[in-house]
PDB file of N, CA and C in Angstrom:
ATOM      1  N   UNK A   1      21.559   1.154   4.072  1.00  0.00           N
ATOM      2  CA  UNK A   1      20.225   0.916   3.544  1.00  0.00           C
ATOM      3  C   UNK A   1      19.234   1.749   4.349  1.00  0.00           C
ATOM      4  N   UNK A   2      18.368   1.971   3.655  1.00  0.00           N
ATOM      5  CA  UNK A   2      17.006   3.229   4.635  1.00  0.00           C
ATOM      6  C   UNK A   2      15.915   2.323   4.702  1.00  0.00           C
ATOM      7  N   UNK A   3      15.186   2.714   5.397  1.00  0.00           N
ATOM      8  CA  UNK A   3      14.054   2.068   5.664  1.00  0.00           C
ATOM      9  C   UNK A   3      13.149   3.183   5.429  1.00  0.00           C
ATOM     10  N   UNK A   4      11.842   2.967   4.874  1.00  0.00           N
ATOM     11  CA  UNK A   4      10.754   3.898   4.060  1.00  0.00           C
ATOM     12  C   UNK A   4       9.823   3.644   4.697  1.00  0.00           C
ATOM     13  N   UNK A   5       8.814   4.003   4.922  1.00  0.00           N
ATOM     14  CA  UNK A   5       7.057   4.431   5.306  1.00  0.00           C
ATOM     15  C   UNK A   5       6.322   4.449   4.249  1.00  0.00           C
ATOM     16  N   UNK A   6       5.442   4.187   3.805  1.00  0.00           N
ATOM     17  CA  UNK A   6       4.428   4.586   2.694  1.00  0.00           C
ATOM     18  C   UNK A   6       2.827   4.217   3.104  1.00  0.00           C
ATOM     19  N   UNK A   7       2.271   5.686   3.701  1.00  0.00           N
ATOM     20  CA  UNK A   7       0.854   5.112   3.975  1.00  0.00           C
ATOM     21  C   UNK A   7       0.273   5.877   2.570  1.00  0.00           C
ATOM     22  N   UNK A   8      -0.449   4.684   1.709  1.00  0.00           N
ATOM     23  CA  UNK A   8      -1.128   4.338   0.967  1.00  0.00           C
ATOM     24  C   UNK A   8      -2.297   4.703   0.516  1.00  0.00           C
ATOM     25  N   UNK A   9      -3.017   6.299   0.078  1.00  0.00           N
ATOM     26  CA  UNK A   9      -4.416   6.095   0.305  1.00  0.00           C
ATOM     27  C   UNK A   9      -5.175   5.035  -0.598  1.00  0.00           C
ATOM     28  N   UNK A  10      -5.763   4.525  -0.856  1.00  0.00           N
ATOM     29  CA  UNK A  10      -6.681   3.356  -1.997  1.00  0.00           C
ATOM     30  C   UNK A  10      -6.957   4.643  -2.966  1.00  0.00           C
ATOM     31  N   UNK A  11      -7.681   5.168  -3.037  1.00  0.00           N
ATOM     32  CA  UNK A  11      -8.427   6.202  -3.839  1.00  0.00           C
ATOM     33  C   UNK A  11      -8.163   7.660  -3.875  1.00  0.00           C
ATOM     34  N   UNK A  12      -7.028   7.701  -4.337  1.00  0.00           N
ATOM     35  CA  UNK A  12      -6.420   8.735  -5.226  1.00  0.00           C
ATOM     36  C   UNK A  12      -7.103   9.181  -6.582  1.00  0.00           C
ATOM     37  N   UNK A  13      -6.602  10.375  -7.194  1.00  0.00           N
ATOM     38  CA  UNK A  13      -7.289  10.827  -8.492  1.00  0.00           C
ATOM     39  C   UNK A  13      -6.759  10.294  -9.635  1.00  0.00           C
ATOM     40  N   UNK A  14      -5.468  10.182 -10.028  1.00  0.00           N
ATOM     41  CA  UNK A  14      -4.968   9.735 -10.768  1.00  0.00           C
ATOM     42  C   UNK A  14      -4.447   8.251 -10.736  1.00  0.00           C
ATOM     43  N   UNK A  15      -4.288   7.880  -9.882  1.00  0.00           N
ATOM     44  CA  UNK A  15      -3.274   6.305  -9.829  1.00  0.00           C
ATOM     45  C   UNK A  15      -3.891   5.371  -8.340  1.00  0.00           C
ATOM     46  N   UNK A  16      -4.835   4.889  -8.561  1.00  0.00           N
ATOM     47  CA  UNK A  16      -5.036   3.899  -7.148  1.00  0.00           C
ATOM     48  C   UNK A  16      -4.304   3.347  -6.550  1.00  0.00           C
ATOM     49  N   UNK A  17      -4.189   3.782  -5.404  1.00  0.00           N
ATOM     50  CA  UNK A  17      -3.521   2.834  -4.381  1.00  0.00           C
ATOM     51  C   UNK A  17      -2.915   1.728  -4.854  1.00  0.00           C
ATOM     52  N   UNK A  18      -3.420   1.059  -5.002  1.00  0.00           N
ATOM     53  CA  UNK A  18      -3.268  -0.755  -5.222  1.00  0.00           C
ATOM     54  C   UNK A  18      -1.662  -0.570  -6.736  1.00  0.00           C
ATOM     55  N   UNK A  19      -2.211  -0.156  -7.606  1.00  0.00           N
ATOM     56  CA  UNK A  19      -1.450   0.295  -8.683  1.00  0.00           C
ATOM     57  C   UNK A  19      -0.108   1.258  -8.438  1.00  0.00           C
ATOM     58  N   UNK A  20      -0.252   2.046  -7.626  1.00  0.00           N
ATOM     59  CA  UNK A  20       0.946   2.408  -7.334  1.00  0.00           C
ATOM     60  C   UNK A  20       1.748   1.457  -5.961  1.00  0.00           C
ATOM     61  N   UNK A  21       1.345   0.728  -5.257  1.00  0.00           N
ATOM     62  CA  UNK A  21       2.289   0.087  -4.617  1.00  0.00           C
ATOM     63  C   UNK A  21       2.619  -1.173  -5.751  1.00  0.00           C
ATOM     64  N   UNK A  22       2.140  -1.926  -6.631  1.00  0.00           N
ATOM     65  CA  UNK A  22       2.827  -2.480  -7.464  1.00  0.00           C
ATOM     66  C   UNK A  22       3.970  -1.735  -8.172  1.00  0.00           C
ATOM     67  N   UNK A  23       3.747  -1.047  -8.778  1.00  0.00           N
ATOM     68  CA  UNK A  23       4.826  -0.145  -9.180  1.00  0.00           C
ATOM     69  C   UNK A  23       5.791   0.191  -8.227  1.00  0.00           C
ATOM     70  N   UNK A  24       5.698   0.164  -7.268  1.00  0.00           N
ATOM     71  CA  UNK A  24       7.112   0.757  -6.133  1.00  0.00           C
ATOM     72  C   UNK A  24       7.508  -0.985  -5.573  1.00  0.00           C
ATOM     73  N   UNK A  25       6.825  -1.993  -5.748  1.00  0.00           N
ATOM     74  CA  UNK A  25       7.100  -2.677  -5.713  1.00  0.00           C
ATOM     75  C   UNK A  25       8.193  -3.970  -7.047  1.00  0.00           C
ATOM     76  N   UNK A  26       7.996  -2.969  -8.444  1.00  0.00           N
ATOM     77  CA  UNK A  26       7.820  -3.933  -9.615  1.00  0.00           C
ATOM     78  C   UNK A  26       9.800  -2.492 -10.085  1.00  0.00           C
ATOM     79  N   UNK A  27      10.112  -1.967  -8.751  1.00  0.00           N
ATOM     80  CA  UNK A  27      11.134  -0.642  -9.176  1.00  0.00           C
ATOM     81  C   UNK A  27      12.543  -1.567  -8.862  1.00  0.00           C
ATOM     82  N   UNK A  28      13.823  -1.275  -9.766  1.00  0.00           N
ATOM     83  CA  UNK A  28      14.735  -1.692  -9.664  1.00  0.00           C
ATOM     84  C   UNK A  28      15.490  -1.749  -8.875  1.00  0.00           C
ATOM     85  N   UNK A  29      15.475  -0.757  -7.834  1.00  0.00           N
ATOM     86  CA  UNK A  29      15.784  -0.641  -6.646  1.00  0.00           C
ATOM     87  C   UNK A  29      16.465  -2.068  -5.460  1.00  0.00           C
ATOM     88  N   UNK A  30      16.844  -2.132  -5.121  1.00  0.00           N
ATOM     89  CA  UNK A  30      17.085  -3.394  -4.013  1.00  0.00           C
ATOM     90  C   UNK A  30      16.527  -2.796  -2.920  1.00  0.00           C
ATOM     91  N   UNK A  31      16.610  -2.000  -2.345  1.00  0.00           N
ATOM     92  CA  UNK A  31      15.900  -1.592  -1.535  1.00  0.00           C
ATOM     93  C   UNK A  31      14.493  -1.930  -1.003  1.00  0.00           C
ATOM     94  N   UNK A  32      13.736  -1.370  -2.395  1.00  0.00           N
ATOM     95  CA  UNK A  32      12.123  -1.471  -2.495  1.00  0.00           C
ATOM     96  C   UNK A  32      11.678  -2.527  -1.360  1.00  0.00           C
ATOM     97  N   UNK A  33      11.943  -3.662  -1.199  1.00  0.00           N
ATOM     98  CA  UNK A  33      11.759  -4.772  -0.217  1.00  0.00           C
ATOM     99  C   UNK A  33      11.662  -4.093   0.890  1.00  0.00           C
ATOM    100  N   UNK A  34      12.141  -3.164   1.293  1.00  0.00           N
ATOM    101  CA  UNK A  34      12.175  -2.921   2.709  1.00  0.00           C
ATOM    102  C   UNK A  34      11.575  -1.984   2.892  1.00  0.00           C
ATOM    103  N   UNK A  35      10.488  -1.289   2.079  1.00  0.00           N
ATOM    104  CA  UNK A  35       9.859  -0.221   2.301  1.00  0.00           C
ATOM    105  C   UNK A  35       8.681  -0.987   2.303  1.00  0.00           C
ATOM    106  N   UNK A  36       7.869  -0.226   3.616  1.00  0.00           N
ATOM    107  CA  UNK A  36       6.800  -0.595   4.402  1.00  0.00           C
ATOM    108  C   UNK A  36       5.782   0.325   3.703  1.00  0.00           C
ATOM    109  N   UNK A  37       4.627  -0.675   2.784  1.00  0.00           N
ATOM    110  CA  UNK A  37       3.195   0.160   2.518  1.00  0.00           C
ATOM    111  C   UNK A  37       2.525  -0.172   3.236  1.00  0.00           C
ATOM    112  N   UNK A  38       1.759   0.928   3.538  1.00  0.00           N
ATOM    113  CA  UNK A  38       0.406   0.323   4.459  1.00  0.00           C
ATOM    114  C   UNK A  38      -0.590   1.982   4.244  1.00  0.00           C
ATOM    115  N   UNK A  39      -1.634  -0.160   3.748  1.00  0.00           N
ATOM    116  CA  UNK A  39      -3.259   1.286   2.726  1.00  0.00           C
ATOM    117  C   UNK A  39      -3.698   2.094   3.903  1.00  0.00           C
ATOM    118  N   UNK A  40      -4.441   2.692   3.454  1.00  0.00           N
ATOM    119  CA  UNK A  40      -5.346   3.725   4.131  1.00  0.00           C
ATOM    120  C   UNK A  40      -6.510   3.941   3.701  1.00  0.00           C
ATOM    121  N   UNK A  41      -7.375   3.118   3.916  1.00  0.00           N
ATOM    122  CA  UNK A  41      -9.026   2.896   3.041  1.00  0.00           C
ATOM    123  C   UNK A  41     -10.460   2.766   4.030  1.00  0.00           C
ATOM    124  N   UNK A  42     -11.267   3.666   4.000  1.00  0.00           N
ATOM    125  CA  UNK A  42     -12.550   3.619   4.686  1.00  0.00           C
ATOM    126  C   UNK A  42     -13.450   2.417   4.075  1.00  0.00           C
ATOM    127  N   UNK A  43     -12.399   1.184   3.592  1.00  0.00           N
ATOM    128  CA  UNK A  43     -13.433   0.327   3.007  1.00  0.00           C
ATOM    129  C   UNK A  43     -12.760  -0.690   4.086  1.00  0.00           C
ATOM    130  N   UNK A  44     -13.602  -1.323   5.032  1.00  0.00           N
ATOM    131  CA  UNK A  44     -12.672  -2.877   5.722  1.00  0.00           C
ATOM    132  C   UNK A  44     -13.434  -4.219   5.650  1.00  0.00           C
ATOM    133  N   UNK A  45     -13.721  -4.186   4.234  1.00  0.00           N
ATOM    134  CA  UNK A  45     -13.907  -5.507   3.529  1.00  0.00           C
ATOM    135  C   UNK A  45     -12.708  -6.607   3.460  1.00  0.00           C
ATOM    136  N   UNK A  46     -12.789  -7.582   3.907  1.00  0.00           N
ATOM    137  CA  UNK A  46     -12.108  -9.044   3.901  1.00  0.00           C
ATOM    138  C   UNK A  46     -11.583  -8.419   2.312  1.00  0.00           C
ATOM    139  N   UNK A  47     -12.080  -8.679   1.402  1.00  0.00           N
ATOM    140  CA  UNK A  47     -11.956  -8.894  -0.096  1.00  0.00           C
ATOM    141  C   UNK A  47     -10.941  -7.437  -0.507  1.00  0.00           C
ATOM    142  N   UNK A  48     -10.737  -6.049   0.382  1.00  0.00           N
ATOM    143  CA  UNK A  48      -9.897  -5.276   0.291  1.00  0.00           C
ATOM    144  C   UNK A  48      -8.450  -5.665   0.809  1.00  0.00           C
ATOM    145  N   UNK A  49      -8.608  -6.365   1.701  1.00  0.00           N
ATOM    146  CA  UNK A  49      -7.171  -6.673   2.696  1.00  0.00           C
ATOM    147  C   UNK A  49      -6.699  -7.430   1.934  1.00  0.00           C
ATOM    148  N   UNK A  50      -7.345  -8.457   1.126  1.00  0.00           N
ATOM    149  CA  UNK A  50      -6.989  -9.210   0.211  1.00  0.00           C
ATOM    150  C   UNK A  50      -5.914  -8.986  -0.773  1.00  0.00           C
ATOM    151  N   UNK A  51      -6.715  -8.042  -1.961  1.00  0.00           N
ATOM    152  CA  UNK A  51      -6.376  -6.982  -3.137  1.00  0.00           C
ATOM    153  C   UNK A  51      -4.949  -6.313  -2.276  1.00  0.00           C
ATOM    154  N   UNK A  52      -4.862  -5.745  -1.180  1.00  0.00           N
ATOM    155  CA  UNK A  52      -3.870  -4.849  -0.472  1.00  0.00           C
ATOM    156  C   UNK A  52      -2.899  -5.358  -0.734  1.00  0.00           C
ATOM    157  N   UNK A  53      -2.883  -6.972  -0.113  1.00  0.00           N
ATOM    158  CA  UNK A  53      -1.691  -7.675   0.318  1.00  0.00           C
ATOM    159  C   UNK A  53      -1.205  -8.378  -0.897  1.00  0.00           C
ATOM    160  N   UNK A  54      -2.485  -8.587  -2.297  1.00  0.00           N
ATOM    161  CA  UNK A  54      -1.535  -9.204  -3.403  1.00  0.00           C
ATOM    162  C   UNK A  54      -1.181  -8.282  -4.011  1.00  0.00           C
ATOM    163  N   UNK A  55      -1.411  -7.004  -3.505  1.00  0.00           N
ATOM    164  CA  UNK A  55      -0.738  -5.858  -4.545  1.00  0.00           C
ATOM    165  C   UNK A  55       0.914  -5.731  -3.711  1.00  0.00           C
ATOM    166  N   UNK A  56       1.228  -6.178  -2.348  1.00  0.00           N
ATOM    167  CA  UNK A  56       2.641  -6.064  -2.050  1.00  0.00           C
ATOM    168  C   UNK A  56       2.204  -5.116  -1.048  1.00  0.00           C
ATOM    169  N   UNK A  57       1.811  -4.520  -0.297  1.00  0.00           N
ATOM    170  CA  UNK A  57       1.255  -3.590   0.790  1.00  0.00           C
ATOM    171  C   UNK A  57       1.566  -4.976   1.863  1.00  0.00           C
ATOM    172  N   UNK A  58       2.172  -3.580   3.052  1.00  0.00           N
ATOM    173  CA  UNK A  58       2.477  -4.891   4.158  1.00  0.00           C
ATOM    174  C   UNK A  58       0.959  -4.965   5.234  1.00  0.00           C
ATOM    175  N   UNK A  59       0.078  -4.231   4.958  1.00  0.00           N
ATOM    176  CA  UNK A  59      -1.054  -4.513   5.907  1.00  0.00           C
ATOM    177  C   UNK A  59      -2.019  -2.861   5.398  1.00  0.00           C
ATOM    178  N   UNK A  60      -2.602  -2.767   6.316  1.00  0.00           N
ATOM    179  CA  UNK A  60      -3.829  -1.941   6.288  1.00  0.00           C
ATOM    180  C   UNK A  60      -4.713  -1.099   6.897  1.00  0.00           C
ATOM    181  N   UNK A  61      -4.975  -0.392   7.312  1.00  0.00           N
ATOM    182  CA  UNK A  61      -5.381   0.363   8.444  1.00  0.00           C
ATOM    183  C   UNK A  61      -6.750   1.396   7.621  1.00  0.00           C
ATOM    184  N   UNK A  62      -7.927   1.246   8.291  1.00  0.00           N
ATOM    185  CA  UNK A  62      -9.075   1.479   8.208  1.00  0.00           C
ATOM    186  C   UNK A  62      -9.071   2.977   8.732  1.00  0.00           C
ATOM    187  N   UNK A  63     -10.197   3.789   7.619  1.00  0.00           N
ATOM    188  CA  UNK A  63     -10.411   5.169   8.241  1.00  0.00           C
ATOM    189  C   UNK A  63     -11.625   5.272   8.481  1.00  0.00           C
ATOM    190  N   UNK A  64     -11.740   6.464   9.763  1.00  0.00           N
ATOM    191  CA  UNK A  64     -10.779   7.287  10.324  1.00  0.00           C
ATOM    192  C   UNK A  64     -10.273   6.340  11.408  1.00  0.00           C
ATOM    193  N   UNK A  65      -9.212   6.752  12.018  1.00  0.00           N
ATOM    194  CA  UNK A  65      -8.705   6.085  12.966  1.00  0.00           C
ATOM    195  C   UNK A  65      -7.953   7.230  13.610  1.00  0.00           C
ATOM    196  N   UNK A  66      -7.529   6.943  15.012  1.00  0.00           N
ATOM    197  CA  UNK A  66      -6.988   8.150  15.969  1.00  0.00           C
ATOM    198  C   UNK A  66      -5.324   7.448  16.038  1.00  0.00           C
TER     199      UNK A  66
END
């Protein structure tokens, strides 16, 4: 089994954040479970971390950051 990374931006051109980790989350895969999202959003509103985590994202990290 592999273990995956996925940092997340929120605001992409075509497919938001939020919407594509459902989808990698909603994939037939057995795997999928074990791949780690985590957003990447200059927004750190309570009410974003929220949205993050019911979209299946394992946490969140605010930009910019070092």
């Amino acid at each position: 089994m592999r273990n995956l990374l996925v940092l997340m931006d929120l605001m992409m051109p075509v497919l938001d954040g939020l919407e594509a980790a459902r989808m990698i989350r909603r994939l037939p895969d057995k795997g999928r479970g074990q791949t780690v999202i985590i957003a990447l959003t200059a927004n750190a509103l309570a009410e974003t971390k929220k949205e993050v985590l019911e979209a299946g994202m394992n946490g969140m990290l605010n930009k910019p950051f070092d």
